[in-house]
PDB file of N, CA and C in Angstrom:
ATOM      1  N   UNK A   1       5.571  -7.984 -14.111  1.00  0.00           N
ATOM      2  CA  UNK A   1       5.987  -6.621 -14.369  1.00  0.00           C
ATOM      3  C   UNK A   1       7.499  -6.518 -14.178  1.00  0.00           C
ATOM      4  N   UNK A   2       7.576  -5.815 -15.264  1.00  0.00           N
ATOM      5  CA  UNK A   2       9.497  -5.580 -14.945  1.00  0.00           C
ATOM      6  C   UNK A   2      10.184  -4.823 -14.004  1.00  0.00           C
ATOM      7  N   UNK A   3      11.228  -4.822 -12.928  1.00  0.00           N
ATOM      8  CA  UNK A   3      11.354  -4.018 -12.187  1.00  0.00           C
ATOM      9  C   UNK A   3      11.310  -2.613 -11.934  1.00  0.00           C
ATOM     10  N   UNK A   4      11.685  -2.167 -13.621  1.00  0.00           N
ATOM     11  CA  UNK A   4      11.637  -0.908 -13.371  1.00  0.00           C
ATOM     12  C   UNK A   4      10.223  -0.276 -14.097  1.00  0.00           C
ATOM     13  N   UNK A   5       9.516  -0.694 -14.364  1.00  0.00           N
ATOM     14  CA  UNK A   5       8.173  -0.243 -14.613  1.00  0.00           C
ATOM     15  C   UNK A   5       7.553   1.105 -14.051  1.00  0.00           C
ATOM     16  N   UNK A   6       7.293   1.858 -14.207  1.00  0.00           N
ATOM     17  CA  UNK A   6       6.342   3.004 -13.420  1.00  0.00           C
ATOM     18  C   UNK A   6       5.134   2.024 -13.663  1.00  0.00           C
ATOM     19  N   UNK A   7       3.977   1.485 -12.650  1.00  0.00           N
ATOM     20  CA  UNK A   7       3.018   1.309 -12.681  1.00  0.00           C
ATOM     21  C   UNK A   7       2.130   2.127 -12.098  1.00  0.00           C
ATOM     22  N   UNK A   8       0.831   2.067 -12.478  1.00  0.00           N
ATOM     23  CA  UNK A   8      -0.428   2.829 -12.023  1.00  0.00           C
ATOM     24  C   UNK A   8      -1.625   1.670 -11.306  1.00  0.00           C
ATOM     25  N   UNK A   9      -2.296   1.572 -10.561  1.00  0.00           N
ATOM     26  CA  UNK A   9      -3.515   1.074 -10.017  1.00  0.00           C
ATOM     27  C   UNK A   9      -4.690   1.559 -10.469  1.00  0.00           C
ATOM     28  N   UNK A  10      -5.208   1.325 -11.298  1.00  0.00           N
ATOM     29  CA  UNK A  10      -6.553   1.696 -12.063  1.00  0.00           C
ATOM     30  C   UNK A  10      -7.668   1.072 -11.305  1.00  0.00           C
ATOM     31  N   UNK A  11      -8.909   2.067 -10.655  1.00  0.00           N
ATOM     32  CA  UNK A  11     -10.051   1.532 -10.419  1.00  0.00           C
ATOM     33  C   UNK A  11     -11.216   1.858 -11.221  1.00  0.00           C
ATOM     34  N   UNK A  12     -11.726   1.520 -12.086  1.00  0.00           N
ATOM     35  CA  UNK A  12     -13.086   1.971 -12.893  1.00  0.00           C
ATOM     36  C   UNK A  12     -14.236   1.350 -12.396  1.00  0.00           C
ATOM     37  N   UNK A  13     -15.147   2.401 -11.518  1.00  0.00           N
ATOM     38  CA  UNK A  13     -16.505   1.613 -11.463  1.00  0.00           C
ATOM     39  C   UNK A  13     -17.124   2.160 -12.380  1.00  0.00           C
ATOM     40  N   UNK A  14     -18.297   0.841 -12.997  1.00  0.00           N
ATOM     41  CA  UNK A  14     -18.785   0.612 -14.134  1.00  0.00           C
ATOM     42  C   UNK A  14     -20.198   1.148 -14.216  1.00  0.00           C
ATOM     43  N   UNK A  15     -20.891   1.488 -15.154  1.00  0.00           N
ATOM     44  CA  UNK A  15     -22.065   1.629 -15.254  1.00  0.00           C
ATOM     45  C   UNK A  15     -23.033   0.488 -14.695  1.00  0.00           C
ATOM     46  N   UNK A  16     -24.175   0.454 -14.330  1.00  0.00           N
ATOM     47  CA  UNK A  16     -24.833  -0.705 -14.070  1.00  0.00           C
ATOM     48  C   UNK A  16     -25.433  -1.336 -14.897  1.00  0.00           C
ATOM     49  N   UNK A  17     -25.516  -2.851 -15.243  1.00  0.00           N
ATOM     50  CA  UNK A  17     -25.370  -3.487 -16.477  1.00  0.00           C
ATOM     51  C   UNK A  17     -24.053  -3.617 -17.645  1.00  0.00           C
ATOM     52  N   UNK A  18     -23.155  -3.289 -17.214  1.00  0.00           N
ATOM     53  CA  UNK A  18     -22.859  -3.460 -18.213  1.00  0.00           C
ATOM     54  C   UNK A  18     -20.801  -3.543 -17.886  1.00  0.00           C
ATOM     55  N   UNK A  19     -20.730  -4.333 -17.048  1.00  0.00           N
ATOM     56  CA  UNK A  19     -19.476  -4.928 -16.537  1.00  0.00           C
ATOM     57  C   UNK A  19     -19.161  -5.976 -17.423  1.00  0.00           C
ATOM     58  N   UNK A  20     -19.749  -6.895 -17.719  1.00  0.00           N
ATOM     59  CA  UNK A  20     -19.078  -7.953 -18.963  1.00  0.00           C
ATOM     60  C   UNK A  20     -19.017  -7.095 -19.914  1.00  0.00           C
ATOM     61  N   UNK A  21     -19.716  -6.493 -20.941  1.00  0.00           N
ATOM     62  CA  UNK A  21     -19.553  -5.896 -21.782  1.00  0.00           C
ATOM     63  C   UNK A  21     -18.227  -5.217 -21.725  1.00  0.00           C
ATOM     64  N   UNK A  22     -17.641  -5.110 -20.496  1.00  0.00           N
ATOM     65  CA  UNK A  22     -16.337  -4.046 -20.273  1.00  0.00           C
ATOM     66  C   UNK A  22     -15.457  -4.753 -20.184  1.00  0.00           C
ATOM     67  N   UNK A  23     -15.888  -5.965 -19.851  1.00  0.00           N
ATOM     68  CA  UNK A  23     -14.491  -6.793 -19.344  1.00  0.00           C
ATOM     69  C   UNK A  23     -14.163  -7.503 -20.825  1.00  0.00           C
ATOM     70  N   UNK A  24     -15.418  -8.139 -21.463  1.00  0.00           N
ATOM     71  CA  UNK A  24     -15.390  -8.277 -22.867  1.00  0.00           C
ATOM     72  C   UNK A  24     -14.736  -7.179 -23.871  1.00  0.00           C
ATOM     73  N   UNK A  25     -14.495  -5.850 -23.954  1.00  0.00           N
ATOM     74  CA  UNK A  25     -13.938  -5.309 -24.228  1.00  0.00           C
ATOM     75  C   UNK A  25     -12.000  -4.759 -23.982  1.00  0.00           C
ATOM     76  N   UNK A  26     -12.062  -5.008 -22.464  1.00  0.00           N
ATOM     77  CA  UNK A  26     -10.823  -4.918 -22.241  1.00  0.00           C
ATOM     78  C   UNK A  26     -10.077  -6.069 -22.368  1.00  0.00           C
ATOM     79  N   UNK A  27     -10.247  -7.574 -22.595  1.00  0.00           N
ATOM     80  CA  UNK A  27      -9.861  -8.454 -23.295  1.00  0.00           C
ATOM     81  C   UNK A  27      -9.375  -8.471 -24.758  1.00  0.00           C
ATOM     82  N   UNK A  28     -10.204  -8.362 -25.307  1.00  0.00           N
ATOM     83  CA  UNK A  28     -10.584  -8.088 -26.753  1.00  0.00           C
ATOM     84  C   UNK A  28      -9.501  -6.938 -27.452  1.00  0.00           C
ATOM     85  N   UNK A  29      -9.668  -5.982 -27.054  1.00  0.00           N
ATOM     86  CA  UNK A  29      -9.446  -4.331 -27.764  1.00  0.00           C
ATOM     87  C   UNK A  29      -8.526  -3.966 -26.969  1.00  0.00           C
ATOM     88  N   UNK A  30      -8.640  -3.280 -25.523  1.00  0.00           N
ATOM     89  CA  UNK A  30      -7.120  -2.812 -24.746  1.00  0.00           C
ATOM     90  C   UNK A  30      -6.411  -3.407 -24.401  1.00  0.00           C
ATOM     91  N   UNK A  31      -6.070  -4.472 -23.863  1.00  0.00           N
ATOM     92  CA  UNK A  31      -4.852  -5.305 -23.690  1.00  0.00           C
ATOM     93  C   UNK A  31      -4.429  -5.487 -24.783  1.00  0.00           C
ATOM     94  N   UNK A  32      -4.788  -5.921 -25.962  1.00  0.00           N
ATOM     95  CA  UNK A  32      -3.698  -5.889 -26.902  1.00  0.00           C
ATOM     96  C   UNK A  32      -3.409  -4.701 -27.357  1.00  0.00           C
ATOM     97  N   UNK A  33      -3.410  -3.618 -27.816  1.00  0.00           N
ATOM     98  CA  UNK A  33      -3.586  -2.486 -27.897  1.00  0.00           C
ATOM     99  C   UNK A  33      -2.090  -2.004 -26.937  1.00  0.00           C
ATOM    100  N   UNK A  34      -2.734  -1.897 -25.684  1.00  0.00           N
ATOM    101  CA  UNK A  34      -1.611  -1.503 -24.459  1.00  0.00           C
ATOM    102  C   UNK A  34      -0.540  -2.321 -24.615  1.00  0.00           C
ATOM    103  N   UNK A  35      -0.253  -3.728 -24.884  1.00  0.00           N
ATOM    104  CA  UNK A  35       0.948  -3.991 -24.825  1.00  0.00           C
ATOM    105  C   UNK A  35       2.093  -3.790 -26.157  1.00  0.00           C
ATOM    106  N   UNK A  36       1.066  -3.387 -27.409  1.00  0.00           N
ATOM    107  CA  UNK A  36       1.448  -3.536 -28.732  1.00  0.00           C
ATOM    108  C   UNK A  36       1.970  -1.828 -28.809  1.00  0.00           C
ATOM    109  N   UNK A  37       1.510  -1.097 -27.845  1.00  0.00           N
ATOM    110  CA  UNK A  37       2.290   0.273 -27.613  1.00  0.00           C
ATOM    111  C   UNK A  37       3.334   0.215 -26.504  1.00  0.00           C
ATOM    112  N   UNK A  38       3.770  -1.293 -25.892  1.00  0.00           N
ATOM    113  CA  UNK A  38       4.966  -1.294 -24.712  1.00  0.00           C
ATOM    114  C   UNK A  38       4.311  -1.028 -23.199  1.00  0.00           C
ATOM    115  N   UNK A  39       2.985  -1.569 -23.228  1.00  0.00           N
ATOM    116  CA  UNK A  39       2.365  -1.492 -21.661  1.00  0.00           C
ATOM    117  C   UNK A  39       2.546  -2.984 -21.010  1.00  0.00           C
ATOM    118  N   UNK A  40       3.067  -2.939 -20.014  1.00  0.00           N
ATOM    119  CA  UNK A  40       2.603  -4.356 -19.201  1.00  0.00           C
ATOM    120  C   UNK A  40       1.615  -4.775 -18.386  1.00  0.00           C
ATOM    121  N   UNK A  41       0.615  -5.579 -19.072  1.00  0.00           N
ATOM    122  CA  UNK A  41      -0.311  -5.487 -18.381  1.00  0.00           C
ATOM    123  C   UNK A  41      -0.530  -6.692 -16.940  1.00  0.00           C
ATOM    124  N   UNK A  42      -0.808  -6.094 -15.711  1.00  0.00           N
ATOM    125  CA  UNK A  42      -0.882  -6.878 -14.473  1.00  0.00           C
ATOM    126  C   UNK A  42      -1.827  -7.606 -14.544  1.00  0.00           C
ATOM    127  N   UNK A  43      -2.412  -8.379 -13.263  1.00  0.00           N
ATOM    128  CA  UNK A  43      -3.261  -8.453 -12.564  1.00  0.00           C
ATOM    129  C   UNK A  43      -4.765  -7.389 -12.887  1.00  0.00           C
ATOM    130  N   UNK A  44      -5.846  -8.231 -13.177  1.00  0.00           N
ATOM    131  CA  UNK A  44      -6.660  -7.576 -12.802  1.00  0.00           C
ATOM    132  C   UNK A  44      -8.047  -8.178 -11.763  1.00  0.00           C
ATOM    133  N   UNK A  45      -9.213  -7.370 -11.532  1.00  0.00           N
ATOM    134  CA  UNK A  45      -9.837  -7.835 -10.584  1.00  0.00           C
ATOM    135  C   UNK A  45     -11.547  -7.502 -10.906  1.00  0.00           C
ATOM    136  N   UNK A  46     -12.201  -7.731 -10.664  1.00  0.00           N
ATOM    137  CA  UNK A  46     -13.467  -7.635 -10.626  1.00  0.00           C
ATOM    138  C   UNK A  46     -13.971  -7.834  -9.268  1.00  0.00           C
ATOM    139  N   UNK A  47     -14.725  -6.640  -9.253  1.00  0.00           N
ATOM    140  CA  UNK A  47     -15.655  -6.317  -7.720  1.00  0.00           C
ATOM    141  C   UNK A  47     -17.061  -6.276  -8.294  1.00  0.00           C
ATOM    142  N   UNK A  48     -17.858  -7.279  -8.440  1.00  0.00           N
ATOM    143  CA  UNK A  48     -19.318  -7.360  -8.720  1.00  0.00           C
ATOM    144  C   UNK A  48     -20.154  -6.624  -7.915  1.00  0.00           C
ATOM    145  N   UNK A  49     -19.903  -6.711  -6.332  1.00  0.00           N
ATOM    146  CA  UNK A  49     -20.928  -5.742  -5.597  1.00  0.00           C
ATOM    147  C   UNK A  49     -20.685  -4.503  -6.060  1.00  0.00           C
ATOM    148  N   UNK A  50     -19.632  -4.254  -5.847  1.00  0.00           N
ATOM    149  CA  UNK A  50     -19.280  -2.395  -6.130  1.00  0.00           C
ATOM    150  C   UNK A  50     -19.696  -2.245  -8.044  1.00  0.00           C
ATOM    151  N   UNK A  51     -19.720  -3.171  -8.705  1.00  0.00           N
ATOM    152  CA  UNK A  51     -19.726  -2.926  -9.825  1.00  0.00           C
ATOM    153  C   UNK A  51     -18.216  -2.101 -10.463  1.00  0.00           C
ATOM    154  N   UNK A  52     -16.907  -2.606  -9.652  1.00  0.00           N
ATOM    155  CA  UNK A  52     -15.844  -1.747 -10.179  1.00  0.00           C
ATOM    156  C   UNK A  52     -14.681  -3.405 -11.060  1.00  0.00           C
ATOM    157  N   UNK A  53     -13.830  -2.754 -11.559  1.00  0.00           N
ATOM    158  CA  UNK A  53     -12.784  -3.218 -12.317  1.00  0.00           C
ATOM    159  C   UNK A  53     -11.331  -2.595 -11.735  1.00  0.00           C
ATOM    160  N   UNK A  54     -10.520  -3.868 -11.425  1.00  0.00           N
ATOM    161  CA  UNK A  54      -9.211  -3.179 -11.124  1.00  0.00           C
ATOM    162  C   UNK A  54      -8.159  -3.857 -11.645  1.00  0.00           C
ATOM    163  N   UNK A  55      -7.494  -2.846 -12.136  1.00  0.00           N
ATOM    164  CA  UNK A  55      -6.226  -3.096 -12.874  1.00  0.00           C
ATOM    165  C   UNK A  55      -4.736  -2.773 -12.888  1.00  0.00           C
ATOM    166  N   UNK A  56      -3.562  -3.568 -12.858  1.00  0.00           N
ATOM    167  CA  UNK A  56      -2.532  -2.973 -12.807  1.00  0.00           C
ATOM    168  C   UNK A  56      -1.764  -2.824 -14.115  1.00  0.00           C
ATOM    169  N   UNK A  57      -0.606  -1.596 -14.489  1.00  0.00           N
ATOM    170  CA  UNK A  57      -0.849  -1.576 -15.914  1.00  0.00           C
ATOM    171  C   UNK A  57       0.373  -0.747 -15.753  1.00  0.00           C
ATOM    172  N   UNK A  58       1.776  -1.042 -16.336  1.00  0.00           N
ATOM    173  CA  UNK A  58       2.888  -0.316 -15.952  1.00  0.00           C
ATOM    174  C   UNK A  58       3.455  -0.516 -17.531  1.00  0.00           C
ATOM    175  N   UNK A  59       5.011   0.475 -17.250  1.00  0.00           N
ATOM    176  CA  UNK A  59       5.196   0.731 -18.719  1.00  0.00           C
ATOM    177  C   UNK A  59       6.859   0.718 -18.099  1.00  0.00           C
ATOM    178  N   UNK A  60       7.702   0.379 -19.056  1.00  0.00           N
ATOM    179  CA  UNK A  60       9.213   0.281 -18.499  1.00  0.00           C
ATOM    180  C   UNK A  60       9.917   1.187 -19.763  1.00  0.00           C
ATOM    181  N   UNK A  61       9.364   1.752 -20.787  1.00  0.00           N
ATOM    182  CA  UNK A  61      10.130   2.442 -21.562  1.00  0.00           C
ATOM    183  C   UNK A  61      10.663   3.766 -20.925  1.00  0.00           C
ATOM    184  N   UNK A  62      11.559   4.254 -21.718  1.00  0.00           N
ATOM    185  CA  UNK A  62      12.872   5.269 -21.244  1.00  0.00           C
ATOM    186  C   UNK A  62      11.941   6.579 -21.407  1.00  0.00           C
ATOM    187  N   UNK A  63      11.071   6.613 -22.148  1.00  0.00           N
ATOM    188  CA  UNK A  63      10.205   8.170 -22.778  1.00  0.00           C
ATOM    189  C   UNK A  63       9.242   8.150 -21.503  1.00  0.00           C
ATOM    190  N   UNK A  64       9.117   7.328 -20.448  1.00  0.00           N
ATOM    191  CA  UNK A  64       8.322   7.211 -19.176  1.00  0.00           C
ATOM    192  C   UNK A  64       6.631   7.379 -19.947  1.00  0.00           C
ATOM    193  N   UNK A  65       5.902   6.722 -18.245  1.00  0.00           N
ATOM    194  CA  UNK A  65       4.152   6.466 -18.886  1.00  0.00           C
ATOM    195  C   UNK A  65       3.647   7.686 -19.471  1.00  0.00           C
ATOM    196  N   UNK A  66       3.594   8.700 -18.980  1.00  0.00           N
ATOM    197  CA  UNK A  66       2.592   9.734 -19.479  1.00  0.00           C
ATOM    198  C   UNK A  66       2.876  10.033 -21.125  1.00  0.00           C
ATOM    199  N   UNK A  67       4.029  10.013 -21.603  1.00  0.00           N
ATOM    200  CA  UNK A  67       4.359   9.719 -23.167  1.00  0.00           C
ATOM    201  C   UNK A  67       3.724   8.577 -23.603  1.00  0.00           C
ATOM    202  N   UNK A  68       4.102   7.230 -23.140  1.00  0.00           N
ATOM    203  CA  UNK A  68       3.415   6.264 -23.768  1.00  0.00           C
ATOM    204  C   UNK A  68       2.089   6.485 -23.610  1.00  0.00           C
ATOM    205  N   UNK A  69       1.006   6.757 -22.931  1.00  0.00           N
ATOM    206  CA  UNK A  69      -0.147   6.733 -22.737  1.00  0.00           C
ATOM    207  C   UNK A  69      -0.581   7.942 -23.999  1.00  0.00           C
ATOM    208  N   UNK A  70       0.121   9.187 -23.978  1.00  0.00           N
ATOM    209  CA  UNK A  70      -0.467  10.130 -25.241  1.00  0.00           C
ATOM    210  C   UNK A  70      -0.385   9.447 -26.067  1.00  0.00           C
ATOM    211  N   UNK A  71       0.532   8.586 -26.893  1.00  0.00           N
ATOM    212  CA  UNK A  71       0.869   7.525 -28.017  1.00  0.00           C
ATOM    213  C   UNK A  71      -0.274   7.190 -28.249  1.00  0.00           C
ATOM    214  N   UNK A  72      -0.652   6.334 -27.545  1.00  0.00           N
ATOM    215  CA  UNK A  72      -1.841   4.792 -26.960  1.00  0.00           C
ATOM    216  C   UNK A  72      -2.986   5.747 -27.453  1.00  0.00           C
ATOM    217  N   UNK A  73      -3.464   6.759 -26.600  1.00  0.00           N
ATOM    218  CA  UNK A  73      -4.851   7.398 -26.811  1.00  0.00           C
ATOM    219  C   UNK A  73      -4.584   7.681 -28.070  1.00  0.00           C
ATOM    220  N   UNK A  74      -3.893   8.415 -28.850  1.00  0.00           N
ATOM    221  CA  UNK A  74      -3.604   9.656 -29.789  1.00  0.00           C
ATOM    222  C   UNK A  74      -3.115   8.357 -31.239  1.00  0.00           C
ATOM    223  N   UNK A  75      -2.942   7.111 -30.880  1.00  0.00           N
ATOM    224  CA  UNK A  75      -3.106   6.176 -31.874  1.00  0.00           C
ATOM    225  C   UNK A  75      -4.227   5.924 -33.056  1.00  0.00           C
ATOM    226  N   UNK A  76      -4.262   5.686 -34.024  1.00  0.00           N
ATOM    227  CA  UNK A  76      -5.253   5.550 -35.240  1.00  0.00           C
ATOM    228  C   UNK A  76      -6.270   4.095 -34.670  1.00  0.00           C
ATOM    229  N   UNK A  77      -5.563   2.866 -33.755  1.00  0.00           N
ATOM    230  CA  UNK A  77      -6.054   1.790 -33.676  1.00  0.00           C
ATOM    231  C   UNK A  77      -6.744   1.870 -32.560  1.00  0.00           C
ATOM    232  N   UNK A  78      -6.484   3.207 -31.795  1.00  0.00           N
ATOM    233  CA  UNK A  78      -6.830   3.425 -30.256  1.00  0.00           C
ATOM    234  C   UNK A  78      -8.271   4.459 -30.580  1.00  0.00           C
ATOM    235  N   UNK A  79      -7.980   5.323 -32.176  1.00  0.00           N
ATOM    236  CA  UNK A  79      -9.526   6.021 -32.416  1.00  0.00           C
ATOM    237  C   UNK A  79     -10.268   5.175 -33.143  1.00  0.00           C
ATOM    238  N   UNK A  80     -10.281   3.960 -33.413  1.00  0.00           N
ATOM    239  CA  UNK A  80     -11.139   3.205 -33.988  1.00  0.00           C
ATOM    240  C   UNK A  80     -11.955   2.532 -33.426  1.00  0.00           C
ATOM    241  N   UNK A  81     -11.419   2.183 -32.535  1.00  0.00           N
ATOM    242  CA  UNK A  81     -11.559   1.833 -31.565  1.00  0.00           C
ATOM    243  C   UNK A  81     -13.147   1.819 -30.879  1.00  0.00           C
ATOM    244  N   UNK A  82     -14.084   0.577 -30.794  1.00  0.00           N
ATOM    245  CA  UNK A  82     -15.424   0.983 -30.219  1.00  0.00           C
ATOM    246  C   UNK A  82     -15.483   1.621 -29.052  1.00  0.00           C
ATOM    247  N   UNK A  83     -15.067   1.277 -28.332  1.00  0.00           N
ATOM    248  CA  UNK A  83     -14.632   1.207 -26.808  1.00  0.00           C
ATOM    249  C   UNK A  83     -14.615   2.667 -26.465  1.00  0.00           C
ATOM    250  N   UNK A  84     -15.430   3.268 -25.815  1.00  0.00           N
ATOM    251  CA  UNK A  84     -15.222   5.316 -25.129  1.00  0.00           C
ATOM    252  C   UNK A  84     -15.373   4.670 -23.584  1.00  0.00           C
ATOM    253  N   UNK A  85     -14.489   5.427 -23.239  1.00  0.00           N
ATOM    254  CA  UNK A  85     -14.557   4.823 -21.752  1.00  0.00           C
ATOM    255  C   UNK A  85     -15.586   5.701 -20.719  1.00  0.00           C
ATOM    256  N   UNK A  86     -16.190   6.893 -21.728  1.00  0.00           N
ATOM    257  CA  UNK A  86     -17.257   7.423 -21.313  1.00  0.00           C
ATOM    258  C   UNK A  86     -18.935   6.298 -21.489  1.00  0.00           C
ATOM    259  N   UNK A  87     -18.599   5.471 -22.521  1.00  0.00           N
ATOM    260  CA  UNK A  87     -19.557   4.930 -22.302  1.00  0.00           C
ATOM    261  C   UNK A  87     -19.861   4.160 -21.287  1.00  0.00           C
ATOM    262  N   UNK A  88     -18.847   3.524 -20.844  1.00  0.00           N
ATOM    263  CA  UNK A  88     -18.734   2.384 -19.650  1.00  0.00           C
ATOM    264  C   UNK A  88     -18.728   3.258 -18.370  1.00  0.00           C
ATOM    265  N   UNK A  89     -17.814   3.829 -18.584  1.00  0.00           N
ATOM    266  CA  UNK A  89     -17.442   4.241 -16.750  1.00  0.00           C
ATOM    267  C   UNK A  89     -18.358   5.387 -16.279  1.00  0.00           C
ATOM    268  N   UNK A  90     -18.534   5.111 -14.950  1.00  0.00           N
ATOM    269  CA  UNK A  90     -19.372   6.144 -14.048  1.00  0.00           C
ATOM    270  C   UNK A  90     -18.088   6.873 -13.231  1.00  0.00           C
ATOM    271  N   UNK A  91     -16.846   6.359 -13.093  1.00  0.00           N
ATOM    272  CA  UNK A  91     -15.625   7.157 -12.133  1.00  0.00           C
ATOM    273  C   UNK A  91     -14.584   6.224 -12.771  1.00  0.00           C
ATOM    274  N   UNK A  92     -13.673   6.787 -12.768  1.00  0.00           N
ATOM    275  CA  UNK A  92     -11.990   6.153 -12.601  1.00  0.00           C
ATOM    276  C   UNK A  92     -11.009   6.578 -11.386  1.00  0.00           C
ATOM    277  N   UNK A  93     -10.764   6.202 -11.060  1.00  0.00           N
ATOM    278  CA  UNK A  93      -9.417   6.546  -9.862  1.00  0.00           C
ATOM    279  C   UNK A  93      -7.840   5.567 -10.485  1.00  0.00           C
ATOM    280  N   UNK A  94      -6.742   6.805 -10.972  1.00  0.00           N
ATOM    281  CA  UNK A  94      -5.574   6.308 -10.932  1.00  0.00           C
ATOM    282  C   UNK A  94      -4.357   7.010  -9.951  1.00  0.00           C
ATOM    283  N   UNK A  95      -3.949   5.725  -9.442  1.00  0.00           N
ATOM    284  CA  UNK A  95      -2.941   5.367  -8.699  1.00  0.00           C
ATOM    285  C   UNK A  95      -1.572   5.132  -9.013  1.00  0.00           C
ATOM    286  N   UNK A  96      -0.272   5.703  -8.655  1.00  0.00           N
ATOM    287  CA  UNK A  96       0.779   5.784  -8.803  1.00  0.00           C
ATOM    288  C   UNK A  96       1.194   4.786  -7.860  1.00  0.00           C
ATOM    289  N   UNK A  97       1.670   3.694  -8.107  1.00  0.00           N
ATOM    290  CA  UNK A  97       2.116   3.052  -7.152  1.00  0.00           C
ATOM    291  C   UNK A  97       3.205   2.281  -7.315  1.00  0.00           C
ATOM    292  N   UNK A  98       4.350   1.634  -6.482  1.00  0.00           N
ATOM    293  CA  UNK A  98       5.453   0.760  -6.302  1.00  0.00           C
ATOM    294  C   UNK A  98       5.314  -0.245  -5.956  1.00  0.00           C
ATOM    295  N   UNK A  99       6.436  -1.391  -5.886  1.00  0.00           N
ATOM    296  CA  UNK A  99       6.321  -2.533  -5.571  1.00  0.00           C
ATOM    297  C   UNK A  99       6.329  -2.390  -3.843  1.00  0.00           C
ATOM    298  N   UNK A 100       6.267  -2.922  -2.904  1.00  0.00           N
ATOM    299  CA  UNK A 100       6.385  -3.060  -1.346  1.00  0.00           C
ATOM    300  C   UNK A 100       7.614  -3.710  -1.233  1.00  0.00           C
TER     301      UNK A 100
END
């Protein structure tokens, strides 16, 4: 991640059954997606007991994240998109966070 990044800490726990299917998807479809709109994508993590996904996911452009992110959603490749994150997710929690 670039220094000056605004990053976020994304936690999505997943529906039950169906965590590969998500992770298979966020491979596939949002990471390229997110970086092809100027996202950097971190580290991510998988918690099998909890059934959650965690991700770090920052953006260094001058128009700051909450612009890039309307872009990203509000994209033609982002509504084609199979992927509803209502289908997968049971909760999300995002996090504003810095380097230490």
């Amino acid at each position: 991640m670039t220094a000056a990044a605004q990053l976020q800490l994304r936690t999505y726990t997943i529906k039950d059954g169906m965590l590969d299917a998500w992770l298979d998807l966020w491979h596939a479809e949002i990471v390229p997606l997110r970086r092809a709109h100027g996202f950097e994508i971190g580290q991510a993590w998988v918690d099998r007991e909890r059934g959650q996904f965690v991700w770090l996911i920052g953006y260094a452009g001058e128009d700051g994240f909450a612009a890039a992110n309307t872009r990203y959603w509000n994209s033609p490749e982002r509504e084609r998109m199979p992927l509803q994150p209502e289908d997968y997710l049971v909760r999300s929690e995002v996090r504003d966070v810095e380097p230490a």
